[in-house]
PDB file of N, CA and C in Angstrom:
ATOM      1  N   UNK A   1     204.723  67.488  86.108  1.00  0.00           N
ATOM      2  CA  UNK A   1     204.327  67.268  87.474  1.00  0.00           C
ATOM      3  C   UNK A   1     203.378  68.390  87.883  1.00  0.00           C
ATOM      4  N   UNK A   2     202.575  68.026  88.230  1.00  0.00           N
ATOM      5  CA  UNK A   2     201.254  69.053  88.847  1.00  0.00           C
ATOM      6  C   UNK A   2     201.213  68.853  90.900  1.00  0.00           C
ATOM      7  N   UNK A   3     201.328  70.287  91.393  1.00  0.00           N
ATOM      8  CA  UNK A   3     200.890  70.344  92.759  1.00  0.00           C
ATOM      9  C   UNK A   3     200.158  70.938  93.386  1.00  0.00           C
ATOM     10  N   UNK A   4     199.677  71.105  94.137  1.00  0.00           N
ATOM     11  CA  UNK A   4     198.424  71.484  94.826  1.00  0.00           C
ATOM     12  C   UNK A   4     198.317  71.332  96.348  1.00  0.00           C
ATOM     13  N   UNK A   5     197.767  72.486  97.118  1.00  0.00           N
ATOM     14  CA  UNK A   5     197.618  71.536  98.381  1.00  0.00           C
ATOM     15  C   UNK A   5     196.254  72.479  99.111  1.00  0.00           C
ATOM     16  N   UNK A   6     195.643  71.288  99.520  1.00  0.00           N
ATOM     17  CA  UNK A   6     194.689  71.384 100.012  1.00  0.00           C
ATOM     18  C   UNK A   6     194.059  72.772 100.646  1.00  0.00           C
ATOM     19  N   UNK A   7     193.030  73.501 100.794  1.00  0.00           N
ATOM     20  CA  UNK A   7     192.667  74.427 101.400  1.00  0.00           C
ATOM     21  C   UNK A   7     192.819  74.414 102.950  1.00  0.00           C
ATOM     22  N   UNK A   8     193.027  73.124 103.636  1.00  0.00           N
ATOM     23  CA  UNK A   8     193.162  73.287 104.994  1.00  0.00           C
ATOM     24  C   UNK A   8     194.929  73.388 105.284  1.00  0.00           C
ATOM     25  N   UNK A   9     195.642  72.859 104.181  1.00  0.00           N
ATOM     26  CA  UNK A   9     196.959  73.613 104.097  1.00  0.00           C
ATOM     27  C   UNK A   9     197.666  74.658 103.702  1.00  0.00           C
ATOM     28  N   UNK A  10     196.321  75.001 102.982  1.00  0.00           N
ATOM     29  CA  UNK A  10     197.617  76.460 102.005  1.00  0.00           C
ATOM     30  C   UNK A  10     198.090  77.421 102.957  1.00  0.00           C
ATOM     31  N   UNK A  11     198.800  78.208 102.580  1.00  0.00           N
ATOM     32  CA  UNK A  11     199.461  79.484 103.734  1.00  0.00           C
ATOM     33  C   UNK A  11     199.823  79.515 105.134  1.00  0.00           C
ATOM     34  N   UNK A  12     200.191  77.980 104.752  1.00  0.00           N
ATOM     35  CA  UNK A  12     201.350  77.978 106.157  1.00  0.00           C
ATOM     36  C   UNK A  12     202.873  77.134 105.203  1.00  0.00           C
ATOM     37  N   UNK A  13     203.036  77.763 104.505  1.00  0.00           N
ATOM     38  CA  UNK A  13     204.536  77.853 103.937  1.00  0.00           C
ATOM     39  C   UNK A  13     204.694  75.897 103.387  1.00  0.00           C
ATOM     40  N   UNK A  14     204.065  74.982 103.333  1.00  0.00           N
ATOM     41  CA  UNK A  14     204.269  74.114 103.019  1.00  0.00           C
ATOM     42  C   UNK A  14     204.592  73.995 101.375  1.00  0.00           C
ATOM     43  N   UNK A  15     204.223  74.823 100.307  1.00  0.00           N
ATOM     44  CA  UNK A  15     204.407  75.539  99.224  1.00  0.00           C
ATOM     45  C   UNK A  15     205.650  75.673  99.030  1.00  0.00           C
ATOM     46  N   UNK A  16     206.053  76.497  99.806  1.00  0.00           N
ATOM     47  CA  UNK A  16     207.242  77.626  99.406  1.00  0.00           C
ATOM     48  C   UNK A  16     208.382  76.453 100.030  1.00  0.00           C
ATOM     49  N   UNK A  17     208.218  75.389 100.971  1.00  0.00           N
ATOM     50  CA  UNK A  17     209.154  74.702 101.651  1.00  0.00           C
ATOM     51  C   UNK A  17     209.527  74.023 100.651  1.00  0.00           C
ATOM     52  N   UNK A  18     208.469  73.390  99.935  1.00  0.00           N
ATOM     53  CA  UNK A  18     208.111  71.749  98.718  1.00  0.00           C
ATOM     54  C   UNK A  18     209.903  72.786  97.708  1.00  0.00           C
ATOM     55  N   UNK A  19     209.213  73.782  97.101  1.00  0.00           N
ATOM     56  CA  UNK A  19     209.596  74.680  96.006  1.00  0.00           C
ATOM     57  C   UNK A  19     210.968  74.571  96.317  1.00  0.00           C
ATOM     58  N   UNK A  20     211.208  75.551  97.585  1.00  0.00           N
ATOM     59  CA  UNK A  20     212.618  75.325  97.811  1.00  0.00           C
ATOM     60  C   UNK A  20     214.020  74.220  97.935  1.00  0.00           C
ATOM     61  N   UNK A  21     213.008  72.832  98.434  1.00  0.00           N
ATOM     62  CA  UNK A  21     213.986  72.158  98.323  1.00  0.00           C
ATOM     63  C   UNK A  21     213.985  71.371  97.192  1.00  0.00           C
ATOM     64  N   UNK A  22     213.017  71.024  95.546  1.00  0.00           N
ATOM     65  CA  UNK A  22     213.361  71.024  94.550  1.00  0.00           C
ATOM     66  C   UNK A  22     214.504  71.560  94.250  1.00  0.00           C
ATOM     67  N   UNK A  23     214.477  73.174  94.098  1.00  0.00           N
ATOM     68  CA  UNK A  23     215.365  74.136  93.700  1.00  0.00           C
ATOM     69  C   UNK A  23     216.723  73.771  94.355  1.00  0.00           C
ATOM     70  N   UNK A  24     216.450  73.372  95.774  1.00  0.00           N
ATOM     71  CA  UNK A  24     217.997  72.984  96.314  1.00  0.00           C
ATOM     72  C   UNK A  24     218.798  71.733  95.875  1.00  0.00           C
ATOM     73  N   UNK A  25     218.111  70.688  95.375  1.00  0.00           N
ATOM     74  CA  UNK A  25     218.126  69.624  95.214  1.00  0.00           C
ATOM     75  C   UNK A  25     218.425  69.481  93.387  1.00  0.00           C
ATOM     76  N   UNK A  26     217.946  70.170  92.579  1.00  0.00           N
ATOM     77  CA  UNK A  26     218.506  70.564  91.333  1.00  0.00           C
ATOM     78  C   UNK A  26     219.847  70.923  90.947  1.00  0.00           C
ATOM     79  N   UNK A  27     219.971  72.177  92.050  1.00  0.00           N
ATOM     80  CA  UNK A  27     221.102  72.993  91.888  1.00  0.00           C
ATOM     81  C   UNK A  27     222.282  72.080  92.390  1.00  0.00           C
ATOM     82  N   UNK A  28     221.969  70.707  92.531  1.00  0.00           N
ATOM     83  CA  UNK A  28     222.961  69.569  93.153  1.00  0.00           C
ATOM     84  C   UNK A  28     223.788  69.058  92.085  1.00  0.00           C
ATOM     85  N   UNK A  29     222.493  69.014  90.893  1.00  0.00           N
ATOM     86  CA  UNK A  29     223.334  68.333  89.595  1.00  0.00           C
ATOM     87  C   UNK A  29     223.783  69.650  88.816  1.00  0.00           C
ATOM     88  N   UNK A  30     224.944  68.582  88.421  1.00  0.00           N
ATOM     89  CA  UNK A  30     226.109  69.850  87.103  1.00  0.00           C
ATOM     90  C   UNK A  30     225.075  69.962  86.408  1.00  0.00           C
ATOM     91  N   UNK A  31     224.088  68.957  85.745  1.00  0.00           N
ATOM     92  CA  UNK A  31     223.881  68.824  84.443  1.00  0.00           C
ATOM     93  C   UNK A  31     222.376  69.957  84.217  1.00  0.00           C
ATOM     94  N   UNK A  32     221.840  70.789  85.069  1.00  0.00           N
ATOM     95  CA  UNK A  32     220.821  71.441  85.477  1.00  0.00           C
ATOM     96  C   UNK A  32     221.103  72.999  85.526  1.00  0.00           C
ATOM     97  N   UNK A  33     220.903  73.728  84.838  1.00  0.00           N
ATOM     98  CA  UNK A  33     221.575  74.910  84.319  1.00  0.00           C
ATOM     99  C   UNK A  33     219.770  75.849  84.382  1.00  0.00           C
ATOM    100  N   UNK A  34     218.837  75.318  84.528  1.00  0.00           N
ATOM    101  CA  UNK A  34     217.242  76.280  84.581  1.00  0.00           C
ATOM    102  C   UNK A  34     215.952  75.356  84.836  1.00  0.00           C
ATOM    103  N   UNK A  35     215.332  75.907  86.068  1.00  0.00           N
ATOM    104  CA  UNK A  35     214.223  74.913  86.023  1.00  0.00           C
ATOM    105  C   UNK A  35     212.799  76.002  85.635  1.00  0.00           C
ATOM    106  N   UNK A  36     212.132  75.793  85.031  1.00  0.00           N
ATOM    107  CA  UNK A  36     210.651  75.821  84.240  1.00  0.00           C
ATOM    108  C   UNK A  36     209.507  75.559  85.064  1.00  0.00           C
ATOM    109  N   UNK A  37     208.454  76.266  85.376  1.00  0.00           N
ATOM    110  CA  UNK A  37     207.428  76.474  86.172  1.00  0.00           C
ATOM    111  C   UNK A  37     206.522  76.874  85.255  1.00  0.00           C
ATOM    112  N   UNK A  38     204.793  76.117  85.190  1.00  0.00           N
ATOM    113  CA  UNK A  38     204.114  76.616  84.519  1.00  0.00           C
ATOM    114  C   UNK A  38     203.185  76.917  85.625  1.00  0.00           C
ATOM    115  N   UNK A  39     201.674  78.405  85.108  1.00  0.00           N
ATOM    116  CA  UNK A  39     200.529  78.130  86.250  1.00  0.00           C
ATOM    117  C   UNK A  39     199.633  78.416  85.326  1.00  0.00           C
ATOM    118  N   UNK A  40     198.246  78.143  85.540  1.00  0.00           N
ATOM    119  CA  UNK A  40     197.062  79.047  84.862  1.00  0.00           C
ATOM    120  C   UNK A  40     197.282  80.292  85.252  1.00  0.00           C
ATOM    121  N   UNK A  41     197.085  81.320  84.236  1.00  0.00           N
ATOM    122  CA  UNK A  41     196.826  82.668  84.314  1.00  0.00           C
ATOM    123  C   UNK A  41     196.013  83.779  85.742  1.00  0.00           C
ATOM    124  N   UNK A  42     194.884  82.862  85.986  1.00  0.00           N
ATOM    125  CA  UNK A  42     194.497  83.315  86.665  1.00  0.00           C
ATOM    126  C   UNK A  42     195.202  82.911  88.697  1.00  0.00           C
ATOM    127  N   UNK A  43     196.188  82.099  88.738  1.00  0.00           N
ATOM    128  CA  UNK A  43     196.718  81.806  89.823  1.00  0.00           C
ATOM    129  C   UNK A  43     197.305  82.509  90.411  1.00  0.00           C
ATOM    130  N   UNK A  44     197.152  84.211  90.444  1.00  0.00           N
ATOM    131  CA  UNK A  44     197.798  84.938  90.850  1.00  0.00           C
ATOM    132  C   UNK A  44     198.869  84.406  92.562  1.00  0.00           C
ATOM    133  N   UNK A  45     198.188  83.431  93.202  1.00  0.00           N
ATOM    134  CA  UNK A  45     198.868  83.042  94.213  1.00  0.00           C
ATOM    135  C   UNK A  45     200.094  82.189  93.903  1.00  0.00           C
ATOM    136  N   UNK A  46     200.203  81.406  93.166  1.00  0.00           N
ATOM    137  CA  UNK A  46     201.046  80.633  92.574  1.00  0.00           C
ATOM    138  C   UNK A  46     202.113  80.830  91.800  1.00  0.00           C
ATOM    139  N   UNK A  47     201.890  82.625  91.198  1.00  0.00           N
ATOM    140  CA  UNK A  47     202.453  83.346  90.914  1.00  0.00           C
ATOM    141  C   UNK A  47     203.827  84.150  91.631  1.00  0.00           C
ATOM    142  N   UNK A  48     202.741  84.211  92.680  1.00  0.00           N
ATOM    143  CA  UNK A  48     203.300  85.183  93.851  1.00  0.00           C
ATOM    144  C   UNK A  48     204.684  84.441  94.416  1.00  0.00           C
ATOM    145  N   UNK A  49     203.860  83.000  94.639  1.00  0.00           N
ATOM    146  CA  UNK A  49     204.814  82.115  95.187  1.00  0.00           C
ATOM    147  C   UNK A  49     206.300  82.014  94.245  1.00  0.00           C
ATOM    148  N   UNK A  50     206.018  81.480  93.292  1.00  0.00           N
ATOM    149  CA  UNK A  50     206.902  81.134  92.779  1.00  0.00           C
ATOM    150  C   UNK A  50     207.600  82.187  92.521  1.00  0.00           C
ATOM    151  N   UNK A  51     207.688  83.772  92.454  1.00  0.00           N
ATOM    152  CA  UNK A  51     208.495  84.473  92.757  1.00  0.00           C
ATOM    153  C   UNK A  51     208.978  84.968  93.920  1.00  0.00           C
ATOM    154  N   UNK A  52     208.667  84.367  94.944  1.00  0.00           N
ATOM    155  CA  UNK A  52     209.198  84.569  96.212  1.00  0.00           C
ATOM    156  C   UNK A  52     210.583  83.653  96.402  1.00  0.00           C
ATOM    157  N   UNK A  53     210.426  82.843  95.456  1.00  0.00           N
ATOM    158  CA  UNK A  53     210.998  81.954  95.649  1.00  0.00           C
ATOM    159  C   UNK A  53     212.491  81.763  94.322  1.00  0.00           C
ATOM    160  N   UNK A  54     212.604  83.009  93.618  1.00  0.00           N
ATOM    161  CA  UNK A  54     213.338  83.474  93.069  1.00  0.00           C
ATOM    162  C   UNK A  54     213.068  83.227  91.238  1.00  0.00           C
ATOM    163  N   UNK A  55     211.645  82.394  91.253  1.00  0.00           N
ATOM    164  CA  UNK A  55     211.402  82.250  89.732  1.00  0.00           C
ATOM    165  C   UNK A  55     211.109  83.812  88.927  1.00  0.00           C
ATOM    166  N   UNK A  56     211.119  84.163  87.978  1.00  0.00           N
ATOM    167  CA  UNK A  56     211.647  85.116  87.011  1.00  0.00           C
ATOM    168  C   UNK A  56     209.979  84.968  85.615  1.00  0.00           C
ATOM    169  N   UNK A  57     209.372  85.975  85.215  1.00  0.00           N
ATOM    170  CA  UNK A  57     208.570  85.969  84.397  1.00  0.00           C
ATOM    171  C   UNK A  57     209.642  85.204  82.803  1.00  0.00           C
ATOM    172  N   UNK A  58     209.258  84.611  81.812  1.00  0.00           N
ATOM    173  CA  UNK A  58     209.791  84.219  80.942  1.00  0.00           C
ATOM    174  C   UNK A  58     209.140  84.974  79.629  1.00  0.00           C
ATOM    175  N   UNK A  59     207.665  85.606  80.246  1.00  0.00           N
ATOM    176  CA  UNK A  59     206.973  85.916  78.713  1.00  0.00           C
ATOM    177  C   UNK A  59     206.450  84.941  78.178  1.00  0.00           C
ATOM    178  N   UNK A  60     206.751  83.546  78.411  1.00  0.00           N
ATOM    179  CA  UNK A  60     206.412  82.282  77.533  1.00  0.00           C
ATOM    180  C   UNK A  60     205.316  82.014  78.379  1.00  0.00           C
ATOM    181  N   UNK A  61     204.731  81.749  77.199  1.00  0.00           N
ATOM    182  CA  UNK A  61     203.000  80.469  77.630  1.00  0.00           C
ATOM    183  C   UNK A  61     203.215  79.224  77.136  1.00  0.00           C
ATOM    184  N   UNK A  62     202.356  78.386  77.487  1.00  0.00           N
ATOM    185  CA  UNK A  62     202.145  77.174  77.186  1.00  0.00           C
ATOM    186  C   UNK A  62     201.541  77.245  76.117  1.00  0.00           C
ATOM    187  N   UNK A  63     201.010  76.120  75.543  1.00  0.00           N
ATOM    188  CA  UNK A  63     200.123  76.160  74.437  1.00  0.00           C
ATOM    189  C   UNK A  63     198.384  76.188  74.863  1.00  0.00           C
ATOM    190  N   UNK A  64     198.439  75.931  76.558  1.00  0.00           N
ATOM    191  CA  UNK A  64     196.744  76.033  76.938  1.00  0.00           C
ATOM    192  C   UNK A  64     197.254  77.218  77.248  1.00  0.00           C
ATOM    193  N   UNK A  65     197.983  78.285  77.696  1.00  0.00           N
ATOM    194  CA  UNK A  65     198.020  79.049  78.296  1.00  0.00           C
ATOM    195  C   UNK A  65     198.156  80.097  79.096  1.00  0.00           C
ATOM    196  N   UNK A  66     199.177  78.641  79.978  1.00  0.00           N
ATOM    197  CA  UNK A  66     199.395  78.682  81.261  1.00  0.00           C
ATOM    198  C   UNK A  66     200.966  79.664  81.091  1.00  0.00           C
ATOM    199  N   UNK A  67     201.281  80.457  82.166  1.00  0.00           N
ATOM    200  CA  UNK A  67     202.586  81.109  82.301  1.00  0.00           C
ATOM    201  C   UNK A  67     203.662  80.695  82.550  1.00  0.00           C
ATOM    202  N   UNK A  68     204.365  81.056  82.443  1.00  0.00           N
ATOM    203  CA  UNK A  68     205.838  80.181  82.190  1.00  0.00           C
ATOM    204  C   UNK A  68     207.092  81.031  83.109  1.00  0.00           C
ATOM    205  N   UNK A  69     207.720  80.277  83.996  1.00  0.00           N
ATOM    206  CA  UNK A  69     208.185  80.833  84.865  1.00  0.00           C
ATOM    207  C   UNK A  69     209.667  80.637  84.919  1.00  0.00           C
ATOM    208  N   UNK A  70     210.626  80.901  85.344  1.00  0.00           N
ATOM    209  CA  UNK A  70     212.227  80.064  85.632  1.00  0.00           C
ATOM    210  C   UNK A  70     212.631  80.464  86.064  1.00  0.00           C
ATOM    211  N   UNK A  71     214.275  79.606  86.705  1.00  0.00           N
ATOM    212  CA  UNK A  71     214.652  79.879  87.706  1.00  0.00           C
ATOM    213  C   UNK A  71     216.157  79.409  86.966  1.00  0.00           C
ATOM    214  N   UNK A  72     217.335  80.584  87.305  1.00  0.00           N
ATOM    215  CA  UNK A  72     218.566  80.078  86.725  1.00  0.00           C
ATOM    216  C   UNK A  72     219.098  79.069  87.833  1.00  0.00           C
ATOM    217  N   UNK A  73     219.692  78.339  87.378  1.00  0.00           N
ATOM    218  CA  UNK A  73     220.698  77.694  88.944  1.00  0.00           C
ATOM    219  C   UNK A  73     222.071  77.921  88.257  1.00  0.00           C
ATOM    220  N   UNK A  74     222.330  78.035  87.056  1.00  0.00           N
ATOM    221  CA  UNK A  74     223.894  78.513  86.659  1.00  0.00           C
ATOM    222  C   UNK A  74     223.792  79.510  85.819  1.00  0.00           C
TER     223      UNK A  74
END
């Protein structure tokens, strides 16, 4: 799944809202123990975000690249 939002939306928390209630909505099922976040390298914002939001560096890349992020829920 790929997201994005528009330049006349970014940085008014619609991001960090989307993110959070995934994460809340995961942590619903037993069967969901880590969710996985990738970005391009250079997304330092996306970065930012997704650790605001309690995701964790993994060290792992993709195979284009991209950084690899997670989040425990158990």
């Amino acid at each position: 799944m790929n997201s994005s939002a528009s330049t006349l939306n970014q940085g008014k928390g619609y991001g960090k809202l989307a993110i959070q209630e995934v994460v809340r909505m995961l942590q619903e099922r037993s069967d969901c123990q880590q969710i996985r976040v990738s970005h391009v390298p250079h997304n330092i914002s996306a970065n930012a975000l997704y650790k605001r939001c309690g995701f964790q560096d993994t060290g792992e890349f993709e195979d284009n690249g991209d950084i690899i992020l997670s989040y425990q829920v158990r």
